[in-house]
Protein backbone atom coordinates (compact mmCIF):
# COMPACT_ATOMS: atom_id res chain seq x y z
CA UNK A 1 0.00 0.00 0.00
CA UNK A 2 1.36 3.90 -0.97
CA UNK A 3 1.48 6.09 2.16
CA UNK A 4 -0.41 8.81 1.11
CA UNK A 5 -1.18 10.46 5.01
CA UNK A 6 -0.45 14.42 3.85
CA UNK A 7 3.51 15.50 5.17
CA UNK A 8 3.65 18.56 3.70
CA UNK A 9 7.67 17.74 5.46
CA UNK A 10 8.11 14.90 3.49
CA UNK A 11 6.76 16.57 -0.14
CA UNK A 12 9.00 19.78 0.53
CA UNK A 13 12.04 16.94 1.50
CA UNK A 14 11.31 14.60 -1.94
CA UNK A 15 11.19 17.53 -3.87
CA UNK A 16 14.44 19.21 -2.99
CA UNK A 17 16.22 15.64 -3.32
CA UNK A 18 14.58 15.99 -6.68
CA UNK A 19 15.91 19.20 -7.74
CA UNK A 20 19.38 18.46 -6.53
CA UNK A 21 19.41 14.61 -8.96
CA UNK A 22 18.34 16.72 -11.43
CA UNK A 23 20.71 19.56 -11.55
CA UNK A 24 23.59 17.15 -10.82
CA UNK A 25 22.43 15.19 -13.59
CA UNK A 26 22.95 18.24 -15.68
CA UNK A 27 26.36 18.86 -14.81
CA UNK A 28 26.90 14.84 -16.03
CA UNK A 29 25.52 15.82 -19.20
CA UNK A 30 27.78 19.43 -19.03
CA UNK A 31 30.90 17.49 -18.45
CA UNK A 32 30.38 15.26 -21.59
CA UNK A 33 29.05 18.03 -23.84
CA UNK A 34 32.13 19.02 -25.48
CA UNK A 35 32.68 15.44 -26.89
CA UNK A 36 29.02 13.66 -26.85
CA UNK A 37 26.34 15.07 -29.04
CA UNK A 38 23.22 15.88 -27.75
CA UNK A 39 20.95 13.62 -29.21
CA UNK A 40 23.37 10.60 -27.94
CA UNK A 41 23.17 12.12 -24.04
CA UNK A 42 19.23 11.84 -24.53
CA UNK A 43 19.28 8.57 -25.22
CA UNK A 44 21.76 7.61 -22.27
CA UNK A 45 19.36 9.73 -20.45
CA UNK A 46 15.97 8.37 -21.75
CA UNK A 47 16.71 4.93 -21.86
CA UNK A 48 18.92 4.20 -18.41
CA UNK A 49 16.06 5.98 -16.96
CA UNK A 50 13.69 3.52 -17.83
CA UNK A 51 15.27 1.60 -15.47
CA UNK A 52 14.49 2.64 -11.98
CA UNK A 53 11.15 3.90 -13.21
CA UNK A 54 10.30 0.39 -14.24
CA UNK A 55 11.26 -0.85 -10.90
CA UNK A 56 9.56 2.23 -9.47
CA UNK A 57 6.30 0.83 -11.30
CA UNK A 58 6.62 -2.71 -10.07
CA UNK A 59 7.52 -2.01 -6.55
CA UNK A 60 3.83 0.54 -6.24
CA UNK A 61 2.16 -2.74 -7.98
CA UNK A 62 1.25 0.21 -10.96
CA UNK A 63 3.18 -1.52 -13.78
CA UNK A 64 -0.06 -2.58 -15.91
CA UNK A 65 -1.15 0.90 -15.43
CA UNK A 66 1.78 2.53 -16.37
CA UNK A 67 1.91 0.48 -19.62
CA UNK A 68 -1.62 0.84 -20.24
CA UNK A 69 -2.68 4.38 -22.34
CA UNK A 70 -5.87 6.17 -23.70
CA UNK A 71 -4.42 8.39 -26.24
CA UNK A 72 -1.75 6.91 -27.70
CA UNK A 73 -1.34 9.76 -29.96
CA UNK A 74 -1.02 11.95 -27.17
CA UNK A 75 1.68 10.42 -25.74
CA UNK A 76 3.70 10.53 -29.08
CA UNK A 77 3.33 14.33 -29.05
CA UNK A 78 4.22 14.76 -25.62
CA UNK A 79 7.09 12.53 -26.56
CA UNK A 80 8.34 14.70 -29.61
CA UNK A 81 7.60 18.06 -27.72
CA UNK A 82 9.49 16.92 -24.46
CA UNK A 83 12.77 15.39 -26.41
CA UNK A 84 13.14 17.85 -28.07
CA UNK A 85 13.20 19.88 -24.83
CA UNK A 86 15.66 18.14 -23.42
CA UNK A 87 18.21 17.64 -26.94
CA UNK A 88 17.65 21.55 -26.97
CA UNK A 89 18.35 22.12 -23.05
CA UNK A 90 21.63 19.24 -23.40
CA UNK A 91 22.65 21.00 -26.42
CA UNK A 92 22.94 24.61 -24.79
CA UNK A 93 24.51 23.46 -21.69
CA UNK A 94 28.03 22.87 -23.94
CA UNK A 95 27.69 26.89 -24.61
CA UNK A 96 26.84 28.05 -21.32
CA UNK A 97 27.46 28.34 -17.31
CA UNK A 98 25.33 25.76 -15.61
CA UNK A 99 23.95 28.57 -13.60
CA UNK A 100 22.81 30.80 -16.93
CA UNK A 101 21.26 27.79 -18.42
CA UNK A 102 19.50 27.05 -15.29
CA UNK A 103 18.49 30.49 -14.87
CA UNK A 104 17.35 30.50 -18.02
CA UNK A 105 15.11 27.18 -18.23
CA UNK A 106 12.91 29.13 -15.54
CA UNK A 107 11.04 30.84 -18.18
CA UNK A 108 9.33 27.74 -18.71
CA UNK A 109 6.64 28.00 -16.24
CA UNK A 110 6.40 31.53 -17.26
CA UNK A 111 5.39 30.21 -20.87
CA UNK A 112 3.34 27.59 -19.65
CA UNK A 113 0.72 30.61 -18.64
CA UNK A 114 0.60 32.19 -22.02
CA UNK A 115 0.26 28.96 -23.75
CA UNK A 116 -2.09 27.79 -21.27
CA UNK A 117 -4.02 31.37 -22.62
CA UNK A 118 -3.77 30.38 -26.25
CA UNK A 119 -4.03 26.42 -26.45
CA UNK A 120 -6.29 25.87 -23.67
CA UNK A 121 -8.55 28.75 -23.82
CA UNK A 122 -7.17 29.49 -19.67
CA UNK A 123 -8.33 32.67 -18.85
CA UNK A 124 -5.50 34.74 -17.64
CA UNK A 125 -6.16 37.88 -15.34
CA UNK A 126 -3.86 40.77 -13.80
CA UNK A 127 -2.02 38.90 -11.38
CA UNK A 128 -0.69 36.48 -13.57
CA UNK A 129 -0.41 38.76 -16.90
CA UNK A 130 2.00 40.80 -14.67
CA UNK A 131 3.70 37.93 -13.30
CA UNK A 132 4.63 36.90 -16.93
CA UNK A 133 5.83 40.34 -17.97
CA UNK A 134 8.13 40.62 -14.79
CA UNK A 135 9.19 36.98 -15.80
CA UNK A 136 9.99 37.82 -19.15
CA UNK A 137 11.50 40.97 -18.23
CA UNK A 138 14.09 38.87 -16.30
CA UNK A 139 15.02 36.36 -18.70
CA UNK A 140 16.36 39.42 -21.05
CA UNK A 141 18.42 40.92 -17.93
CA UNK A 142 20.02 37.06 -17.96
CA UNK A 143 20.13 36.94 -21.76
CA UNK A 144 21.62 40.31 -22.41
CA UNK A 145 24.90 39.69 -21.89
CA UNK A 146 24.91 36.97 -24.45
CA UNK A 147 23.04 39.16 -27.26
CA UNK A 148 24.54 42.60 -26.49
CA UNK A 149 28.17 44.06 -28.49
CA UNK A 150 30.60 42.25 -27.48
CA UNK A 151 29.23 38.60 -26.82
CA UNK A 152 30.18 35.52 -28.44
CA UNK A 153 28.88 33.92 -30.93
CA UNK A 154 28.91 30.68 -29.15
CA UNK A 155 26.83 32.30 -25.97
CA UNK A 156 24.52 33.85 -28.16
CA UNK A 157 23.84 30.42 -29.57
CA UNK A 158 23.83 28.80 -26.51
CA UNK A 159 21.59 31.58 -24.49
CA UNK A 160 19.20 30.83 -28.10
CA UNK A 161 19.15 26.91 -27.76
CA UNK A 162 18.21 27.25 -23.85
CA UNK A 163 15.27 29.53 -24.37
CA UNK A 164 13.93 27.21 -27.22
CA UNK A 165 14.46 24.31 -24.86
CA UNK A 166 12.28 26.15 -22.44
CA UNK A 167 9.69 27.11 -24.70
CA UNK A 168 9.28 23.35 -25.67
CA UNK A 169 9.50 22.36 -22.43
CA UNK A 170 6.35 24.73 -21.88
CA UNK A 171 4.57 23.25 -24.74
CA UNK A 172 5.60 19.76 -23.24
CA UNK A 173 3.71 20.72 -19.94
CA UNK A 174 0.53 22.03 -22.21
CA UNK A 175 0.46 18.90 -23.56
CA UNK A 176 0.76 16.84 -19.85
CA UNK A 177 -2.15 19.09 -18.68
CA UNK A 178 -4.27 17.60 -21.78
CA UNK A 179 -3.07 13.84 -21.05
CA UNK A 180 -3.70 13.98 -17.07
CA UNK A 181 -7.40 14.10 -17.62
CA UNK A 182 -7.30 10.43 -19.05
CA UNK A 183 -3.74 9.02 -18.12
CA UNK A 184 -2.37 7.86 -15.17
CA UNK A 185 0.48 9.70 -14.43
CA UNK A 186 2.72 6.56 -14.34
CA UNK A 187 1.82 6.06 -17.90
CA UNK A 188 3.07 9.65 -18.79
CA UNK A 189 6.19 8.89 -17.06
CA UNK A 190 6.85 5.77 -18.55
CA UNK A 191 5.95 6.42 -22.19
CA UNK A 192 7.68 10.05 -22.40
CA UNK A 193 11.26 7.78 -21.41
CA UNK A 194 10.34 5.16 -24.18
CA UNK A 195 9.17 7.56 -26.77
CA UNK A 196 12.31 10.18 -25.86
CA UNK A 197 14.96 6.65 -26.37
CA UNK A 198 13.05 5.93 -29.53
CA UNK A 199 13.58 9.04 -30.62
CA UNK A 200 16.86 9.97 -29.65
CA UNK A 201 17.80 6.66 -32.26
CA UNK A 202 16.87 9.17 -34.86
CA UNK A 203 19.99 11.54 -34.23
CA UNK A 204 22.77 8.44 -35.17
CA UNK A 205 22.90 9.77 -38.61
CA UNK A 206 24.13 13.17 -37.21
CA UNK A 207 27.07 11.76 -36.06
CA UNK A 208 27.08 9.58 -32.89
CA UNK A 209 30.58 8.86 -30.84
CA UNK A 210 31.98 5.97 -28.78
CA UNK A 211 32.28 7.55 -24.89
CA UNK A 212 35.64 7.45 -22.95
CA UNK A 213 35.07 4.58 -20.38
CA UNK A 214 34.86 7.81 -18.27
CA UNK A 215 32.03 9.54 -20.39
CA UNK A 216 30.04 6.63 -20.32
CA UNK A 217 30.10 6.57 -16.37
CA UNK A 218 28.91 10.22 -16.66
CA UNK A 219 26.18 9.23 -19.43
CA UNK A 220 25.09 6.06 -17.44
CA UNK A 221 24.82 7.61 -14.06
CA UNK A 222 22.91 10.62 -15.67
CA UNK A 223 20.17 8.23 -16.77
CA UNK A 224 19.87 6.65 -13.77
CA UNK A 225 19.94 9.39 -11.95
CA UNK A 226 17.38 11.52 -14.08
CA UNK A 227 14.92 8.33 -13.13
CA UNK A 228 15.62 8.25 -9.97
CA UNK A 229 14.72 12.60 -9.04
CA UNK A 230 11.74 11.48 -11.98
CA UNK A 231 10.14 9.24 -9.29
CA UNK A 232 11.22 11.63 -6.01
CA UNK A 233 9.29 14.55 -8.00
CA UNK A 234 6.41 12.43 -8.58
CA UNK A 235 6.18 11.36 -5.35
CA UNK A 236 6.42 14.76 -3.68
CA UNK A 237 3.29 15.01 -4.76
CA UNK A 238 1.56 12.55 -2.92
CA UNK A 239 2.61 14.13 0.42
CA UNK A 240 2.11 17.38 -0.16
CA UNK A 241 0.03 20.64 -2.53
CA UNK A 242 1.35 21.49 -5.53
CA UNK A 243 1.77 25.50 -4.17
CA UNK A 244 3.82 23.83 -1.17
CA UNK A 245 6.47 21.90 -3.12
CA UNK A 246 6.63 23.83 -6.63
CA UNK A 247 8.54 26.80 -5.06
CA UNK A 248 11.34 24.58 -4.46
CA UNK A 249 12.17 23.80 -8.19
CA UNK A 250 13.80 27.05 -7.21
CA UNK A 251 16.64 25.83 -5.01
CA UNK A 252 18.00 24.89 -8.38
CA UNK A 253 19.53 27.78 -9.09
CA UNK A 254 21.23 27.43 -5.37
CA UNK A 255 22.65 23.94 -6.24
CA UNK A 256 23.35 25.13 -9.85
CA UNK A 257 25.12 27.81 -8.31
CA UNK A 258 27.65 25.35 -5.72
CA UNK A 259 28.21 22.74 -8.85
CA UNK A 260 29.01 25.49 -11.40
CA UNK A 261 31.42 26.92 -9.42
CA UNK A 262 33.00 24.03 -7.80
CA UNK A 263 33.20 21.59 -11.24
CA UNK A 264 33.33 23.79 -13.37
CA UNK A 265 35.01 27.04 -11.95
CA UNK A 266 31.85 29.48 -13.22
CA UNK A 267 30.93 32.76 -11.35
CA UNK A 268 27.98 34.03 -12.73
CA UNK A 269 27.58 37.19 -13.80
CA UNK A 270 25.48 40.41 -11.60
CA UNK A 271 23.10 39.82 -14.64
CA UNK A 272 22.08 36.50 -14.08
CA UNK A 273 21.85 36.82 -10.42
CA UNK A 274 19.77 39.50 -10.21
CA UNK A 275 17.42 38.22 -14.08
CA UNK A 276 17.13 34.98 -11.97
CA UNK A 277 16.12 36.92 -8.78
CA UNK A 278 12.87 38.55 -11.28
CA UNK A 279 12.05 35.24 -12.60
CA UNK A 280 11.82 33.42 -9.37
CA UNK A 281 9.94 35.99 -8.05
CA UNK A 282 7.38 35.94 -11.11
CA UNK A 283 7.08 32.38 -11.15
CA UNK A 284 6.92 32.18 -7.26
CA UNK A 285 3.54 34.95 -7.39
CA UNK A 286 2.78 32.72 -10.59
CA UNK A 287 2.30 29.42 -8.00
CA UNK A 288 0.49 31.47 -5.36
CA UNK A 289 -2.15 32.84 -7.62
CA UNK A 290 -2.51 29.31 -8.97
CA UNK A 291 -3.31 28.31 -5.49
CA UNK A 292 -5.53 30.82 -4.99
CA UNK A 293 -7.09 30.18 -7.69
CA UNK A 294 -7.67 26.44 -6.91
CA UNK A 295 -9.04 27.80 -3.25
CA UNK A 296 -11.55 29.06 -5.29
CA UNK A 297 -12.93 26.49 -7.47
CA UNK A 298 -12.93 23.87 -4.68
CA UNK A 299 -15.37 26.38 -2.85
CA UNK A 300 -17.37 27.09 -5.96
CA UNK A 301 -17.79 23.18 -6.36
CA UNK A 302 -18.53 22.67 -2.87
CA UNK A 303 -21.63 25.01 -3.08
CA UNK A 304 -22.40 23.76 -6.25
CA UNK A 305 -22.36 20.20 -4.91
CA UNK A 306 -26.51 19.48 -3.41
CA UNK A 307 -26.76 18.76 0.19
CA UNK A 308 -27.32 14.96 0.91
């Protein structure tokens, strides 16, 4: 039987050992950039993270559930959209601080409001509108640098392959928010790993290469690993609100922050401090009006719902 007695302690506890797999899985994929390409790191990624999910699966008896869809379609889509998130994000992390890419992947819940406004018909009020323009406002104080005179060619194209990796992730999480009314969440875990290793098989043409002994340590562990915060994030979930835990994803930046500087000797710059300080902020008031707003409907369908 899943414990699922609320510990809102537990949630916020998952969820930060979440963020930290996750960002340390980044700087396994950082560390073999130069040298693996990044449709080769999402396989490693995708399909060594099958793994523990699987097990994950079998151990909370949901394995026939997880393998069992409604929209098989869906799931395809959610598959293209999300890989090519992540060959995008893997991609942009050879060009960039792990801090600055970081920094930047936090305008995806900032896009996942205005597509939620134009897919999904969402209706979108003050609060949130001006959430998304302060958002927006600091992902160009942390792209600047990269864009203005005197930047690189090589930042500019990384700073450009990060915020398309966020905008796809964005459309990724549109397409989750269709899937969750018929899927089991298990299933959209499962499939988006098979569909994303499937995929990845695609890139081979482009110019795959054997990994160092080393490398392929790095590329291993990072699938593993990626599985492994997959299943801690889900689970945070069942202990705790959404508004409680999402504010964490946030620490990232903190444990981007240590890594960056410690692997990989990056200081970030007074522009992506302070653009990530904006964003966090925006997407922070972005979670709190989503709560709110959530208040509200349970009360509306609580005096909707007929005395028995």
């Amino acid at each position: 039987m899943i414990e699922t007695t609320p510990s809102p302690a537990k949630g916020i506890a998952l969820k930060l050992a979440a963020v930290v797999g996750f960002v340390v899985m980044q700087a396994m994929i950082k560390a073999v950039a130069p040298h693996v390409p990044p449709g080769e790191a999402v396989f490693f990624r995708s399909a060594f993270g099958i793994v523990p999910i699987l097990v994950w699966l079998a151990v909370t008896h949901e394995l026939s559930g997880g393998l069992r869809v409604q929209s098989p379609l869906g799931h395809v889509w959610r598959g293209v959209i999300g890989t090519t998130a992540m060959g995008l994000g893997f991609a942009a992390l050879a060009f960039l601080p792990l801090p600055e890419a970081t920094a930047i992947g936090y305008a995806t819940p900032i896009l996942v409001v205005v597509f939620a406004a134009l897919f999904l018909g969402e209706q979108v009020r003050i609060v949130r509108i001006s959430a998304v323009v302060m958002g927006l406002a600091g992902v160009l104080i942390v792209l600047w640098p990269q864009f203005g005179a005197g930047a690189g060619g090589t930042e500019a194209l990384g700073a450009g392959l990060a915020l398309a990796g966020a905008a796809c992730a964005a459309l990724a999480q549109i397409q989750i928010r269709r899937l969750v009314g018929s899927e089991r969440t298990s299933a959209i875990v499962f499939w988006f790993s098979f569909t994303a290793t499937a995929l990845s098989l695609l890139t081979i043409p482009f110019g795959w290469v054997m990994p160092s002994p080393t490398e392929a340590a790095l590329l291993i562990g990072a699938g593993l690993l990626g599985g492994v915060a997959q299943i801690l994030m889900t689970s945070a979930y069942r202990f705790a609100d959404a508004s409680v835990v999402a504010p964490f994803d946030y620490a990232s930046m903190l444990f981007a922050l240590v890594i960056g500087y410690a692997v990989f000797s990056e200081i970030p710059s007074a522009s992506t401090l302070a653009g990530s300080a904006i964003v966090i902020a925006a997407g922070v008031l972005i979670i709190w009006r989503e709560h709110q707003l959530g208040l509200e409907r349970r009360k509306q369908r609580k005096a909707m719902t007929p005395p028995g």
